[in-house]
C-alpha atoms as a PDB file:
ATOM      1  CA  UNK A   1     122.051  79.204 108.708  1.00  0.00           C
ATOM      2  CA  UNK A   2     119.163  79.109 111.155  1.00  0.00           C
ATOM      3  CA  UNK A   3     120.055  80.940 114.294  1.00  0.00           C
ATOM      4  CA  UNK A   4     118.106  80.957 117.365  1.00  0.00           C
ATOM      5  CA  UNK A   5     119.663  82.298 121.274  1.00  0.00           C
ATOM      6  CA  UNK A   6     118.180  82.058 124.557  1.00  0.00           C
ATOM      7  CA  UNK A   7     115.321  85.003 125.524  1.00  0.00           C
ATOM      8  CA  UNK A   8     117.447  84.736 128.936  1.00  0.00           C
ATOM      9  CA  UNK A   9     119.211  82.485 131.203  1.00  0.00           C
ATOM     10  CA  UNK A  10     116.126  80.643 132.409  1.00  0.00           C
ATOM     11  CA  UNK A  11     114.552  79.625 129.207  1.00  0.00           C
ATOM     12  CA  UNK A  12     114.209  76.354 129.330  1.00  0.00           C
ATOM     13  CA  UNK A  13     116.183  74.049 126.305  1.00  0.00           C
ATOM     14  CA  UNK A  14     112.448  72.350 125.558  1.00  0.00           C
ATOM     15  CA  UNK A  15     111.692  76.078 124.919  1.00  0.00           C
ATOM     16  CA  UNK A  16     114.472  76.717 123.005  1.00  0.00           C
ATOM     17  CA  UNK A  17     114.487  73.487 120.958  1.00  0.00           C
ATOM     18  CA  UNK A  18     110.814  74.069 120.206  1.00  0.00           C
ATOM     19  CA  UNK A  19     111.620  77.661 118.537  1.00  0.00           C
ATOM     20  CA  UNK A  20     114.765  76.426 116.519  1.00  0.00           C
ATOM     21  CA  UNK A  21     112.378  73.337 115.033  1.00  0.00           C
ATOM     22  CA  UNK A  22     109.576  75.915 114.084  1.00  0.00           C
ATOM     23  CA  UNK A  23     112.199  78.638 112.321  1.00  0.00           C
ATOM     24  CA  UNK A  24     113.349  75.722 110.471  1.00  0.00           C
ATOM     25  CA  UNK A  25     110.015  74.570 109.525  1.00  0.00           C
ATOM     26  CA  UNK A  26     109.399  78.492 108.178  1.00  0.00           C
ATOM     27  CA  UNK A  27     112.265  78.377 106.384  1.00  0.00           C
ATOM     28  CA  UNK A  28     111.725  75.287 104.241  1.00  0.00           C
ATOM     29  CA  UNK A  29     115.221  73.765 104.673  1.00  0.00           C
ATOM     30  CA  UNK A  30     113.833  70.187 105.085  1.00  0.00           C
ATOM     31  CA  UNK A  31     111.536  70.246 102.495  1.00  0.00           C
ATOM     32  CA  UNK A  32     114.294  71.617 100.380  1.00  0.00           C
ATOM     33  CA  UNK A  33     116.395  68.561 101.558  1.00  0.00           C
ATOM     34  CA  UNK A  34     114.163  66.344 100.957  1.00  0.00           C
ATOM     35  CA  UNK A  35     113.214  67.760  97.410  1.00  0.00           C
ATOM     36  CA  UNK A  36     117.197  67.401  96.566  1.00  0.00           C
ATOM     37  CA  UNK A  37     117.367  63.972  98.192  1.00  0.00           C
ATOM     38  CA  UNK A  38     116.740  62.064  94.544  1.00  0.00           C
ATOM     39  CA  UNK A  39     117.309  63.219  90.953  1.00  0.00           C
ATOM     40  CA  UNK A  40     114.453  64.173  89.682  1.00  0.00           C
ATOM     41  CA  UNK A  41     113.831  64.552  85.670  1.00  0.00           C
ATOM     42  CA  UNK A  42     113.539  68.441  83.938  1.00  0.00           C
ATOM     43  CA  UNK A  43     109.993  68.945  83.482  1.00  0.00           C
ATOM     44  CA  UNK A  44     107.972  71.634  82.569  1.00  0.00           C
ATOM     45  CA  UNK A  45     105.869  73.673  84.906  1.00  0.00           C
ATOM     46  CA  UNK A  46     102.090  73.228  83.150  1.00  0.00           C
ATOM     47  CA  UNK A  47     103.288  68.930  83.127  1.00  0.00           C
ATOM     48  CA  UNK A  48     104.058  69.055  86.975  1.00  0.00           C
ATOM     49  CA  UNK A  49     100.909  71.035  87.317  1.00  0.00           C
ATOM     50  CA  UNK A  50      99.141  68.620  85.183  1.00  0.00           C
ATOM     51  CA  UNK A  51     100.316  65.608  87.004  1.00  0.00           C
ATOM     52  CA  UNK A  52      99.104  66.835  90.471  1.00  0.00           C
ATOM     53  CA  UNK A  53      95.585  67.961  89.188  1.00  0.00           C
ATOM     54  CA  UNK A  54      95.006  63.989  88.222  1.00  0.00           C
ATOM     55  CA  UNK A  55      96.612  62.947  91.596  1.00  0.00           C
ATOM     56  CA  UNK A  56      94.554  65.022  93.475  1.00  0.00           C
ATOM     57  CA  UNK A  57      91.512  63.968  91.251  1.00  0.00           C
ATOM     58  CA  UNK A  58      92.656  60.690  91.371  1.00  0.00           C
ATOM     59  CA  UNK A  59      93.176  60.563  95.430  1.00  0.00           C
ATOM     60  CA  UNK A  60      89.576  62.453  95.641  1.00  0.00           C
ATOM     61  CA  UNK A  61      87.749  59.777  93.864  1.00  0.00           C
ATOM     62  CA  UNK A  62      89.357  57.129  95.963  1.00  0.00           C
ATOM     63  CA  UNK A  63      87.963  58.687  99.215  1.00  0.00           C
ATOM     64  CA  UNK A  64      84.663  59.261  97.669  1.00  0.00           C
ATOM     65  CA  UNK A  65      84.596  55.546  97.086  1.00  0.00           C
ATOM     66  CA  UNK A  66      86.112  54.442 100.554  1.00  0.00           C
ATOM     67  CA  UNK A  67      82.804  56.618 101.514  1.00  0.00           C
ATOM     68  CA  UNK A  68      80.804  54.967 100.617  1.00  0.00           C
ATOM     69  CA  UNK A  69      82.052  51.600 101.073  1.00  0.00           C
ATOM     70  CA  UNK A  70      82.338  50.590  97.693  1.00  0.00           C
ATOM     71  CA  UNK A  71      85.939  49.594  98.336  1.00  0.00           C
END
């Protein structure tokens, strides 16, 4: 559990707010959350890696074309 108390009596609960939402942000929780939210299928580590090397190729060659304005 994240924990974050006031420097002193006149920090400000913007202040305070802003420092609880960036140690949570450190710590990953959400993206844990939101990792958990569906089931997702075993899979091996070199297929996940494989996957995201022909997203990101895929994703690159999309912008290249968007580039120049083929589509």
């Amino acid at each position: 559990m994240i924990q974050v108390t006031r420097k002193d009596q006149k920090e400000s609960t913007e202040n305070l707010l802003r420092r609880f939402n960036r140690k949570v942000q450190q710590s990953g929780v959400i993206s844990a959350a939101k990792q958990n939210q569906f089931f997702e299928k075993p899979m091996s580590k070199r297929d996940r890696r494989e996957k995201a090397i022909i997203r990101k190729a895929r994703k690159a060659d999309k912008m290249k074309k968007i580039k120049l304005g083929i589509r």
